[in-house]
N, C-alpha and C. Protein backbone atom coordinates (compact mmCIF):
# COMPACT_ATOMS: atom_id res chain seq x y z
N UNK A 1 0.82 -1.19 0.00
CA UNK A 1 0.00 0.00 0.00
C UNK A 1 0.86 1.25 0.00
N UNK A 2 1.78 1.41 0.94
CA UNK A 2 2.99 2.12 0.87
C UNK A 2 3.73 2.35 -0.33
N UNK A 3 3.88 1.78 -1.47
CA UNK A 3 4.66 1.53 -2.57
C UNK A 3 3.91 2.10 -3.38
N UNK A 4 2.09 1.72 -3.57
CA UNK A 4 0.87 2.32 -4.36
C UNK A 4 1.16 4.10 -4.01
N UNK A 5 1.37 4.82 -2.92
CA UNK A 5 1.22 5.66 -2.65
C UNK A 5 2.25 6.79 -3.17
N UNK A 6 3.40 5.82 -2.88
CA UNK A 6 4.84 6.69 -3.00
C UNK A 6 4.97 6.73 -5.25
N UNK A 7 4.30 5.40 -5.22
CA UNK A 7 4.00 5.88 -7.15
C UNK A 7 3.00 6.76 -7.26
N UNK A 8 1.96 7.20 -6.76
CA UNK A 8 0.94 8.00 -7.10
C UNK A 8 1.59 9.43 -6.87
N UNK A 9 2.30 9.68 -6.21
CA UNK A 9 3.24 10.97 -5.56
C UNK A 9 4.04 11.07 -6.64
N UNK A 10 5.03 10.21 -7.23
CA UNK A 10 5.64 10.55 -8.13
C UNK A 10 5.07 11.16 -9.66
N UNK A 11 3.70 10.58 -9.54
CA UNK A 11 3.53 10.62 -10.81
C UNK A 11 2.70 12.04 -10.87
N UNK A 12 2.67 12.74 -9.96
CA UNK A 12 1.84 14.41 -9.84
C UNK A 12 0.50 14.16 -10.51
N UNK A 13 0.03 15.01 -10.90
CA UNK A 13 -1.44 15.30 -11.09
C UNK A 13 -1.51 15.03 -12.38
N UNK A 14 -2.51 13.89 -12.87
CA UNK A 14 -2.84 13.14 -14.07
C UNK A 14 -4.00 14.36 -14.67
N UNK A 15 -4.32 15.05 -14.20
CA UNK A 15 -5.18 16.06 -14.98
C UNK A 15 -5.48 17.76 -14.58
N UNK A 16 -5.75 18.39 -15.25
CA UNK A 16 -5.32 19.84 -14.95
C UNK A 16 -7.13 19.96 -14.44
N UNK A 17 -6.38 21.76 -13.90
CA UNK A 17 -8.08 22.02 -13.24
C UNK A 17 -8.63 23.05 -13.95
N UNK A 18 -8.62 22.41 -15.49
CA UNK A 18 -9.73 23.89 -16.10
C UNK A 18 -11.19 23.03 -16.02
N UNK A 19 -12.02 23.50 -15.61
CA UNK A 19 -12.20 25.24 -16.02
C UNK A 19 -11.87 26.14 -14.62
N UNK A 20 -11.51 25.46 -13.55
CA UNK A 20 -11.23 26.10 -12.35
C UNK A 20 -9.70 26.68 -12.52
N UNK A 21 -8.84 26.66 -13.11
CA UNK A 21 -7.87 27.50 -13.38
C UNK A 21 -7.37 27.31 -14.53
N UNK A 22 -6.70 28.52 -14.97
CA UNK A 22 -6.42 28.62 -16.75
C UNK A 22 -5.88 27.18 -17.36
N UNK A 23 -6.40 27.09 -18.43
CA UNK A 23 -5.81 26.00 -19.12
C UNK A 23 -4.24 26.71 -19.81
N UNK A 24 -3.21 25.74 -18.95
CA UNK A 24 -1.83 26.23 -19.82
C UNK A 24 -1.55 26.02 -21.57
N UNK A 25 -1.46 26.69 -22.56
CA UNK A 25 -1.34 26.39 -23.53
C UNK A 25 0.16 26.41 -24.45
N UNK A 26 0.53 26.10 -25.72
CA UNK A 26 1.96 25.58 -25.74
C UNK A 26 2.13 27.24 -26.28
N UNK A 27 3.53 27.71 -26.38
CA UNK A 27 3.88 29.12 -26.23
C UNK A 27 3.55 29.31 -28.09
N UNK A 28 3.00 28.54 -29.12
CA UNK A 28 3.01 28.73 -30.58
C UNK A 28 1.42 28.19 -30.62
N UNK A 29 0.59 28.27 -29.51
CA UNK A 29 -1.02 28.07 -29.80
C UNK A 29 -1.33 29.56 -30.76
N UNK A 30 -1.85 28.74 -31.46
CA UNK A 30 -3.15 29.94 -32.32
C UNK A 30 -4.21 30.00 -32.17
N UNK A 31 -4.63 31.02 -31.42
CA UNK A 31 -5.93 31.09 -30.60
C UNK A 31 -7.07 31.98 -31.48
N UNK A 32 -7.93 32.65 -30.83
CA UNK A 32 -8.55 33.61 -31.57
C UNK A 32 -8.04 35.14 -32.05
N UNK A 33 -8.43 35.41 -33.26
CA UNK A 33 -7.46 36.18 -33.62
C UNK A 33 -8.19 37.82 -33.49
N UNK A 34 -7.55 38.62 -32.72
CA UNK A 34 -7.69 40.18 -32.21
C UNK A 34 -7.29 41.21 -33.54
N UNK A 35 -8.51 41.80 -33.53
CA UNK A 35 -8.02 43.42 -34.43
C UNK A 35 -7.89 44.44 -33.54
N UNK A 36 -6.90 45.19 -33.47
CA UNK A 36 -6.53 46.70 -33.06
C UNK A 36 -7.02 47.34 -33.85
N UNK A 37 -7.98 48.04 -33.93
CA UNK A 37 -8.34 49.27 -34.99
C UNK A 37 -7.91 49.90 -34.86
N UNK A 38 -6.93 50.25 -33.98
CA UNK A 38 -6.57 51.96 -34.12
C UNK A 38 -5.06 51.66 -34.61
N UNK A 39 -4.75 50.51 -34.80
CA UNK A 39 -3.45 49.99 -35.59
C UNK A 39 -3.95 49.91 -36.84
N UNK A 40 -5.17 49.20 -37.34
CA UNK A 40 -5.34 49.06 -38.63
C UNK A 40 -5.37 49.69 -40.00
N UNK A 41 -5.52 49.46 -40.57
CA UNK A 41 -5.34 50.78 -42.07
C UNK A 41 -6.06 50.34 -43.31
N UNK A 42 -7.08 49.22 -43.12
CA UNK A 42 -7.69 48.51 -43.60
C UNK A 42 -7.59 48.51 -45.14
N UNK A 43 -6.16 47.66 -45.68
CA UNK A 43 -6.01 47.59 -46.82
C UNK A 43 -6.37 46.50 -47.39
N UNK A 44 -6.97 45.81 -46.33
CA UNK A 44 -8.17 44.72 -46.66
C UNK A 44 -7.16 42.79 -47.54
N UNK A 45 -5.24 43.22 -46.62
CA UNK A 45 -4.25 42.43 -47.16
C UNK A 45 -5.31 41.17 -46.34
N UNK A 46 -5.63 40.92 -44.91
CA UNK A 46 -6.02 39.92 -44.70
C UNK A 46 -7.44 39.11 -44.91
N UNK A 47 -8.03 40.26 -45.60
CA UNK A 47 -9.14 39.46 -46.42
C UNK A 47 -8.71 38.32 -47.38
N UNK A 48 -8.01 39.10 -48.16
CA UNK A 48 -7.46 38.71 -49.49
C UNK A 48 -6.64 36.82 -49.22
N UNK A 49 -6.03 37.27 -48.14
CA UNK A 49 -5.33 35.71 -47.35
C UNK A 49 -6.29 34.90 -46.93
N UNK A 50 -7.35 34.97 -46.28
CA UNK A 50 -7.93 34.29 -45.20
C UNK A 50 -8.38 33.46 -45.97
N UNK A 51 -8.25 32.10 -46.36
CA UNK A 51 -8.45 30.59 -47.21
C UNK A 51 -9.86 30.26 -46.51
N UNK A 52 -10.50 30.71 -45.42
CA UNK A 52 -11.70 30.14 -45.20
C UNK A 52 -12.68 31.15 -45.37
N UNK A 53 -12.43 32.60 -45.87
CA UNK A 53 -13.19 33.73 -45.88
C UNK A 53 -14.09 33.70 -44.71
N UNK A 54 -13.09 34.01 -43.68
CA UNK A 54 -13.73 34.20 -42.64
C UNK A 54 -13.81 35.96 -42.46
N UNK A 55 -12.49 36.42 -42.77
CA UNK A 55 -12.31 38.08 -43.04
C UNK A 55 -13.45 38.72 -44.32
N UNK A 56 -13.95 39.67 -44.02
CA UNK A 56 -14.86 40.40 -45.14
C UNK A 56 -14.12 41.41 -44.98
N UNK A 57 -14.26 42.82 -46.03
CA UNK A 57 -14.33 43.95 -46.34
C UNK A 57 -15.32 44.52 -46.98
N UNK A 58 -16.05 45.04 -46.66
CA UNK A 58 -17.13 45.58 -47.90
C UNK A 58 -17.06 47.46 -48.17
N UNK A 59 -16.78 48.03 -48.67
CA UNK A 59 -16.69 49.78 -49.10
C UNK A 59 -18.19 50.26 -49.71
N UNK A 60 -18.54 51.53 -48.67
CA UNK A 60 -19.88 51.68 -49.01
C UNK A 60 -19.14 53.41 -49.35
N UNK A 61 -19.16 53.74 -50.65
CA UNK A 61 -18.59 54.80 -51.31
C UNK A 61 -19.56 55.80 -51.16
N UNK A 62 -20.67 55.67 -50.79
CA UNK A 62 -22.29 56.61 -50.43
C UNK A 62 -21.38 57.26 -49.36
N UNK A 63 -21.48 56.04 -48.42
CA UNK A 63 -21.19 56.33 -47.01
C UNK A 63 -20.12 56.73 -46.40
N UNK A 64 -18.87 56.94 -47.63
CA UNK A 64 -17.93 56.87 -47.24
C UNK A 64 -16.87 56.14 -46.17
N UNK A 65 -17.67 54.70 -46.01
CA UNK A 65 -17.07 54.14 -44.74
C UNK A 65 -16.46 52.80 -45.53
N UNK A 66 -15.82 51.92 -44.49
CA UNK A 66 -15.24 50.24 -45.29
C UNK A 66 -15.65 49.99 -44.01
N UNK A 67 -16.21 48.76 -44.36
CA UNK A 67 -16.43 48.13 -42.99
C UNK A 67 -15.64 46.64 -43.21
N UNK A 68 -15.08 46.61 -42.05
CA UNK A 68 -14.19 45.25 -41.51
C UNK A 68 -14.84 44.40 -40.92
N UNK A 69 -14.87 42.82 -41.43
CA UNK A 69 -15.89 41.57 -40.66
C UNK A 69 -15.14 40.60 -40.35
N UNK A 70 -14.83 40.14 -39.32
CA UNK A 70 -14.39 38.47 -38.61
C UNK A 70 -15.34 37.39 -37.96
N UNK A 71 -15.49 36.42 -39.10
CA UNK A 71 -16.68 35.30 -38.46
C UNK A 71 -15.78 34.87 -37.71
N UNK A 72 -16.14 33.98 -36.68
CA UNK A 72 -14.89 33.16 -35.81
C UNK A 72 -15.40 32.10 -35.88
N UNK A 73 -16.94 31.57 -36.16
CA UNK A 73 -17.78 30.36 -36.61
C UNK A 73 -16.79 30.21 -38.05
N UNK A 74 -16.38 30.46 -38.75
CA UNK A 74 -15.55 30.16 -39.83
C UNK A 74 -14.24 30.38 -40.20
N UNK A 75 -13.81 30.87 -39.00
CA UNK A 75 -11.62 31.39 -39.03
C UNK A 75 -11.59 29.54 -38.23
N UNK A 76 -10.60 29.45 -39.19
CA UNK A 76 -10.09 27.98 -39.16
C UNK A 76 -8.68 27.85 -38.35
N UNK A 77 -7.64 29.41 -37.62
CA UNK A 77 -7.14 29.79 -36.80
C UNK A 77 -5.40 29.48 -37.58
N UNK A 78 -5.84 29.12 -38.40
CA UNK A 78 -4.27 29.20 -39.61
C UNK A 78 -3.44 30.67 -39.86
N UNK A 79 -3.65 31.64 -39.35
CA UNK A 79 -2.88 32.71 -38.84
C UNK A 79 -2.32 33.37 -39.57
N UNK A 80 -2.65 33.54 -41.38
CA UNK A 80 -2.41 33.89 -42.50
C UNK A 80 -2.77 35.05 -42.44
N UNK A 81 -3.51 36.02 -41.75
CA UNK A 81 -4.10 36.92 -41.38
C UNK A 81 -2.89 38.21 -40.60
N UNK A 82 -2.96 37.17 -39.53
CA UNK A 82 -1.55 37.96 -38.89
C UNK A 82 -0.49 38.28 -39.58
N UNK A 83 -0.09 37.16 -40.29
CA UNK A 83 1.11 37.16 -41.23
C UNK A 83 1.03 38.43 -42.51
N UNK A 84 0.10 38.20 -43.40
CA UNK A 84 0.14 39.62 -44.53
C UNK A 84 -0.23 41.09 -43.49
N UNK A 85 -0.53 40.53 -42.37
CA UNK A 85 -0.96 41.88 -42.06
C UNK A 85 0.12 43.23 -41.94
N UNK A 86 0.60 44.69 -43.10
CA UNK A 86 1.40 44.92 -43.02
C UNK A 86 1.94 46.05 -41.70
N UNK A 87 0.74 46.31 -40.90
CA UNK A 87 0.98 46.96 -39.16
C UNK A 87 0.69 46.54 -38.36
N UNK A 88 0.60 44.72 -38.60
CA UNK A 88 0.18 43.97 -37.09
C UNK A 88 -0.90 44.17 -36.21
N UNK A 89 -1.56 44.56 -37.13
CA UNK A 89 -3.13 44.95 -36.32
C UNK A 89 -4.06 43.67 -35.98
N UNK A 90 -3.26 42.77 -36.95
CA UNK A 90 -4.37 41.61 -35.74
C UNK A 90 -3.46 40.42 -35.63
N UNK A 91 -3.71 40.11 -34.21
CA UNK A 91 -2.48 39.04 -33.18
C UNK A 91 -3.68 37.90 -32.94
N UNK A 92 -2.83 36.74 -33.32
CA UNK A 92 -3.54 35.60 -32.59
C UNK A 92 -3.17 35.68 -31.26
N UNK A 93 -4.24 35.00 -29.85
CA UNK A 93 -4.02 35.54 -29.28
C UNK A 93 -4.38 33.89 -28.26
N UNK A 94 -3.99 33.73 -27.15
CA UNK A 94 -3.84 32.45 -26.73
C UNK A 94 -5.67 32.12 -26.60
N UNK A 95 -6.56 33.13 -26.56
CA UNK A 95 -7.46 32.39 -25.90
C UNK A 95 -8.59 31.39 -27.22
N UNK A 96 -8.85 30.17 -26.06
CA UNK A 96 -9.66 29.12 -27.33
C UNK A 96 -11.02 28.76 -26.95
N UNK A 97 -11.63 29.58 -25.99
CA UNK A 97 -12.91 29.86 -25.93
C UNK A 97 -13.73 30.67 -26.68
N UNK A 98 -14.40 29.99 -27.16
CA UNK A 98 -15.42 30.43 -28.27
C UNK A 98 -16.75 30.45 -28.21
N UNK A 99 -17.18 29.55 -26.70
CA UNK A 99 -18.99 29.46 -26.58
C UNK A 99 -19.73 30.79 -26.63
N UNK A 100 -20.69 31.14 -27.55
CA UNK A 100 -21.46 32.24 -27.27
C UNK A 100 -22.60 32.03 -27.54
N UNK A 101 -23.80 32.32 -26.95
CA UNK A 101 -25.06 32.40 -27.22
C UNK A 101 -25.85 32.66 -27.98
N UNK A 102 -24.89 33.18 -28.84
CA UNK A 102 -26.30 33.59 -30.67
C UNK A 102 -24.95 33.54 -31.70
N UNK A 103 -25.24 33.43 -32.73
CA UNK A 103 -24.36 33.04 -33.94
C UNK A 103 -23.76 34.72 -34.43
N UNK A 104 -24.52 35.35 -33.82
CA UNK A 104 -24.18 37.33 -34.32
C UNK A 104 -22.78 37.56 -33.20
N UNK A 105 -22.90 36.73 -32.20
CA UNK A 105 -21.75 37.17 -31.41
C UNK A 105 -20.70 36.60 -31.72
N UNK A 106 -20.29 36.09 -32.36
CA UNK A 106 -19.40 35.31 -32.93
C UNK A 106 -18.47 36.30 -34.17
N UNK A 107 -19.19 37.28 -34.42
CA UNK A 107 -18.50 38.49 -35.45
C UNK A 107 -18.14 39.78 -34.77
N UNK A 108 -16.99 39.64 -35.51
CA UNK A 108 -16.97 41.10 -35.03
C UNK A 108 -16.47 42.39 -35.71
N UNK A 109 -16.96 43.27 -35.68
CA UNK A 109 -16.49 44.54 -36.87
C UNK A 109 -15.82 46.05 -36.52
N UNK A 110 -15.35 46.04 -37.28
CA UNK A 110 -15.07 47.50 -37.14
C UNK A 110 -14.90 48.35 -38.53
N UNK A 111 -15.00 50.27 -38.35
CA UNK A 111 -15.30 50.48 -39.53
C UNK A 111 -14.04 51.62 -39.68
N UNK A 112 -14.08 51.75 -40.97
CA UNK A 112 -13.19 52.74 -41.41
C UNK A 112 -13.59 53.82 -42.42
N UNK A 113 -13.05 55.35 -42.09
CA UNK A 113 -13.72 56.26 -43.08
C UNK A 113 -12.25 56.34 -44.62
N UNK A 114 -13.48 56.73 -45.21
CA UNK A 114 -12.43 57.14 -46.40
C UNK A 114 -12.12 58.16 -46.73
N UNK A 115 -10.89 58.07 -47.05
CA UNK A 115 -10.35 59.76 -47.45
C UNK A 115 -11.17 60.15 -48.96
N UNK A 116 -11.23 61.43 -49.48
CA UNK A 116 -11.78 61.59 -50.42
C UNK A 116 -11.32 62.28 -51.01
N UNK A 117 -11.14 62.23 -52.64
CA UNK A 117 -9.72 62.46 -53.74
C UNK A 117 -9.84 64.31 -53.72
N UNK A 118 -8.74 64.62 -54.11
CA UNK A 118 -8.46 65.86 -53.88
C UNK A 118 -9.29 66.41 -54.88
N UNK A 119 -9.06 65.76 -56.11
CA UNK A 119 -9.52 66.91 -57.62
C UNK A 119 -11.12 66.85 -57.44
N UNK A 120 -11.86 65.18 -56.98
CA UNK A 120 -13.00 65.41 -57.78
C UNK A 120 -13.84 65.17 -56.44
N UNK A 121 -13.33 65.00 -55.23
CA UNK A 121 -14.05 64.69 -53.83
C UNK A 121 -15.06 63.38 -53.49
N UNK A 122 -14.68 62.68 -54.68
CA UNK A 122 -14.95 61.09 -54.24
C UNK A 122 -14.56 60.35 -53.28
N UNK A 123 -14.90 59.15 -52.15
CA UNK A 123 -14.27 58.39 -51.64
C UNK A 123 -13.37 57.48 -52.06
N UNK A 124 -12.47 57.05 -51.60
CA UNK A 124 -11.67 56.20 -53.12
C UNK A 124 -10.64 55.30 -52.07
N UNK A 125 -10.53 55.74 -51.08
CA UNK A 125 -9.06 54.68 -50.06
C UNK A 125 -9.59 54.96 -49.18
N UNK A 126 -9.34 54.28 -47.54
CA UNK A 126 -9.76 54.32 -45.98
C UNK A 126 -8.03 55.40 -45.82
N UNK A 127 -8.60 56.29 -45.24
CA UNK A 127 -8.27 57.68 -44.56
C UNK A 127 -6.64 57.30 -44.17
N UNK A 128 -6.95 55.97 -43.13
CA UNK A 128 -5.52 55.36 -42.56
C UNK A 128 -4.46 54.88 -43.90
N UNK A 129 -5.21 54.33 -44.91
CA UNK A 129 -4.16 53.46 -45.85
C UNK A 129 -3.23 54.82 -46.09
N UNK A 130 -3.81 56.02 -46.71
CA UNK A 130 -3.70 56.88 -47.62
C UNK A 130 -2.29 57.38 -46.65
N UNK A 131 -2.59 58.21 -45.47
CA UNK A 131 -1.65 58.44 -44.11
C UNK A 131 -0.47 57.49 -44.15
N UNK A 132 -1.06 55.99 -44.13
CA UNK A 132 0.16 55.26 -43.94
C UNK A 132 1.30 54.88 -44.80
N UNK A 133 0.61 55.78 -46.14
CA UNK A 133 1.68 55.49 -47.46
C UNK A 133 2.43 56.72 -47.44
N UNK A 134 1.93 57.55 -47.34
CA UNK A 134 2.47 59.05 -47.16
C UNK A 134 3.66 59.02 -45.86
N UNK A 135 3.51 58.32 -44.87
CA UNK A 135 4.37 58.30 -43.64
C UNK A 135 5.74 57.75 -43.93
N UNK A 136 4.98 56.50 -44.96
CA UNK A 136 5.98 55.61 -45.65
C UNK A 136 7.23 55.91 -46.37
N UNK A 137 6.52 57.11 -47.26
CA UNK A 137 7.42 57.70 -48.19
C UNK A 137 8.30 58.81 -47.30
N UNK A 138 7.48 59.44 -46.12
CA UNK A 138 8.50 60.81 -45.36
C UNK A 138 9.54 59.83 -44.92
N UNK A 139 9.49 58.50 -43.89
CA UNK A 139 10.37 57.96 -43.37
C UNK A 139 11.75 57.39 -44.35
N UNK A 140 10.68 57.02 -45.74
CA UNK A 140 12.21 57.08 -46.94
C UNK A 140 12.89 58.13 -47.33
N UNK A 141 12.80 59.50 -46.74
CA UNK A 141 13.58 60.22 -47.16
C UNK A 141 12.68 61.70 -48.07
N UNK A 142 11.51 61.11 -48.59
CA UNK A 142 10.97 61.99 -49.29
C UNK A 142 10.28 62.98 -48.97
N UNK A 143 10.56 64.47 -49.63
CA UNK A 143 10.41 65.70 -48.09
C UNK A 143 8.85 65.82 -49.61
N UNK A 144 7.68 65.59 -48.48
CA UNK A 144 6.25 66.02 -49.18
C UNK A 144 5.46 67.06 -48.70
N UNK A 145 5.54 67.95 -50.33
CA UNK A 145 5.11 69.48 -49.88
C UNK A 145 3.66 69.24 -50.67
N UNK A 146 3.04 70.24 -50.49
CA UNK A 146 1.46 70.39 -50.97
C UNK A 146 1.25 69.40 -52.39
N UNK A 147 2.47 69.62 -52.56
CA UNK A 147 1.43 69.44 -54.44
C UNK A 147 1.60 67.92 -54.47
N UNK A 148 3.02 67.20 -53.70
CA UNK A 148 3.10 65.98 -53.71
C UNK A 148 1.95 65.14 -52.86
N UNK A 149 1.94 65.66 -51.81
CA UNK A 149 0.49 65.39 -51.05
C UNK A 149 -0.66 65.34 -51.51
N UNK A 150 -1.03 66.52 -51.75
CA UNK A 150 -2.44 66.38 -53.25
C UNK A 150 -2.23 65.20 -54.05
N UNK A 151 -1.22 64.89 -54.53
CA UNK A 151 -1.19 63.66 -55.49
C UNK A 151 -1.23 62.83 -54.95
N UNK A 152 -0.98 62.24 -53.81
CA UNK A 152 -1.02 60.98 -53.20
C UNK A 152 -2.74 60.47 -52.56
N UNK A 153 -3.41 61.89 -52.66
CA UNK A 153 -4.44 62.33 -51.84
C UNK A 153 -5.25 62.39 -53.08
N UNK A 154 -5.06 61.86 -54.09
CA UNK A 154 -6.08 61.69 -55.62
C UNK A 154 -6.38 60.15 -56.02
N UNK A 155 -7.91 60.33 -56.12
CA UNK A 155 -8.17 59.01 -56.74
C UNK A 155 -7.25 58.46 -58.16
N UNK A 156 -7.47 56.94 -58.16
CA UNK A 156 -7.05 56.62 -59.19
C UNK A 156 -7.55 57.18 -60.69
N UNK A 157 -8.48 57.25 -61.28
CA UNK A 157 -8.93 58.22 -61.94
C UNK A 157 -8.39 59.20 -62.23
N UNK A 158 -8.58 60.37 -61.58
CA UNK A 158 -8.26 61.87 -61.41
C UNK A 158 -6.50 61.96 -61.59
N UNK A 159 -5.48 60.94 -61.29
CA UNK A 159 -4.38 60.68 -61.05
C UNK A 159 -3.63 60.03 -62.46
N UNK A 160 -4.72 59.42 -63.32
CA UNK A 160 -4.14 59.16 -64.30
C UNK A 160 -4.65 60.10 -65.30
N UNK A 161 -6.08 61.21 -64.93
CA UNK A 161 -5.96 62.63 -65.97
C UNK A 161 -5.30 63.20 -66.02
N UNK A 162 -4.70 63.46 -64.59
CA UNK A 162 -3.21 64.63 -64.07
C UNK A 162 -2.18 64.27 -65.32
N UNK A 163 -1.82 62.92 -65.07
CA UNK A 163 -0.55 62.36 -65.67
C UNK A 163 -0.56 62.78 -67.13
N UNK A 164 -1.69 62.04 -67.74
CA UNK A 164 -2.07 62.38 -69.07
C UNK A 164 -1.94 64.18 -69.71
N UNK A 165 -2.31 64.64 -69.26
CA UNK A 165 -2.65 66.14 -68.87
C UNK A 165 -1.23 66.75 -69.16
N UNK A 166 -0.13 66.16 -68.00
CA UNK A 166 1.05 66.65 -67.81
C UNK A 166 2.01 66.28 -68.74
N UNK A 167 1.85 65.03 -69.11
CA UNK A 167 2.36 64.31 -70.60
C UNK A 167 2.06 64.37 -71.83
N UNK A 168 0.96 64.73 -72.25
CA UNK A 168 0.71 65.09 -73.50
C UNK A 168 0.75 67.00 -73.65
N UNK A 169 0.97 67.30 -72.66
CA UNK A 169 1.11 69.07 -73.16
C UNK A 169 2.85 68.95 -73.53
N UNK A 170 3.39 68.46 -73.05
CA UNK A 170 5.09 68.63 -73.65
C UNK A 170 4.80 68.02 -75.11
N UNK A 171 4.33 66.68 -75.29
CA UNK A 171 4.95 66.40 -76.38
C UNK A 171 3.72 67.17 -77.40
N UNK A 172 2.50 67.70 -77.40
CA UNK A 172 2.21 68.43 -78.29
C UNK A 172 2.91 69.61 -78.30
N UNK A 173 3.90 70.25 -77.49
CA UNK A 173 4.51 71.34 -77.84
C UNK A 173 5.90 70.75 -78.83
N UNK A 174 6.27 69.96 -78.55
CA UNK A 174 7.32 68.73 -78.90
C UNK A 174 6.98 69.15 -80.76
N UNK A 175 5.76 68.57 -81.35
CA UNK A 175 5.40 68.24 -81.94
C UNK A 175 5.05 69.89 -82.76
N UNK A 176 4.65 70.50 -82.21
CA UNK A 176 4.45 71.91 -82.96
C UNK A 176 5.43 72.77 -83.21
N UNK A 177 7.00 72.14 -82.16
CA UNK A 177 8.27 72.65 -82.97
C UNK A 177 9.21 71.95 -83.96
N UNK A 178 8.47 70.76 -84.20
CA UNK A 178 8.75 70.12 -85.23
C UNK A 178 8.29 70.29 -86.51
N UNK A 179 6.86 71.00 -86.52
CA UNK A 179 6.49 71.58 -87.64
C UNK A 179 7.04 72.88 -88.19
């Protein structure tokens, strides 16, 4: 009986106490995956990844808003998300509780406004992308004064009239001193 006892001692505790204290998980669990919105810039890279389309984006150009969607009834927790994400705005995160009471709680959203193009005042990019390319370029070195700003701050559209605009007035002058 003595011998039964001194093996049961050695062998410590054959089972953990969740739900009465945290379940330990291994330090590379992929849990449910967290958006920071106020990190995000919603260039909509982890839609584009997410193999189970669990990520949405949808752009309501009326409204000027993008709205951001995460089913978690359908994130399959493969972490492709985190990975393209290019400011780390969303971290898998250890926890693997998921019970909720209605199938709506299981999503979750957040929204983003859009900046709107300089020339013609359309919505056209989320406010953050536009900022975060512009930051992009000051930190490379590039000193951006009004007019470069305006351009970065123009729809696609309006950006390839500019160009056009600016390129065909040389070479029709090109062309009228050739005559």
């Amino acid at each position: 009986m003595f011998k039964l006892f001194k093996i049961i001692a050695k062998a410590g505790e054959p089972t953990t106490k969740y739900p009465f204290a945290p379940f330990p998980v291994s330090p590379g669990f992929r849990g449910k995956p967290e958006l920071n919105a106020r990190q995000c810039i919603a260039c909509a890279a982890c839609t584009q990844a997410c193999p189970a389309g669990a990520l949405t984006m949808q752009t309501d150009s009326r409204a000027g808003r993008r709205e951001w969607a995460l089913n978690l009834g359908r994130c399959v927790f493969c972490g492709r998300c985190e990975e393209v994400c290019p400011t780390r705005a969303i971290q898998l995160t250890q926890e693997f509780e998921l019970a909720v009471a209605s199938k709506a709680d299981l999503i979750q959203r957040a929204s983003f406004r859009l900046e709107n193009c300089a020339c013609c005042g359309r919505p056209f990019a989320p406010r953050k992308e536009v900022h975060h390319a512009m930051d992009l370029l000051r930190q490379s070195g590039l000193a951006l004064d009004d007019t470069l700003r305006g351009l970065y701050a123009t729809c696609p559209e309006c950006k390839r009239k500019r160009t056009i605009e600016r390129d065909a007035l040389p070479l029709s002058r090109r062309e009228e001193e050739r005559a």
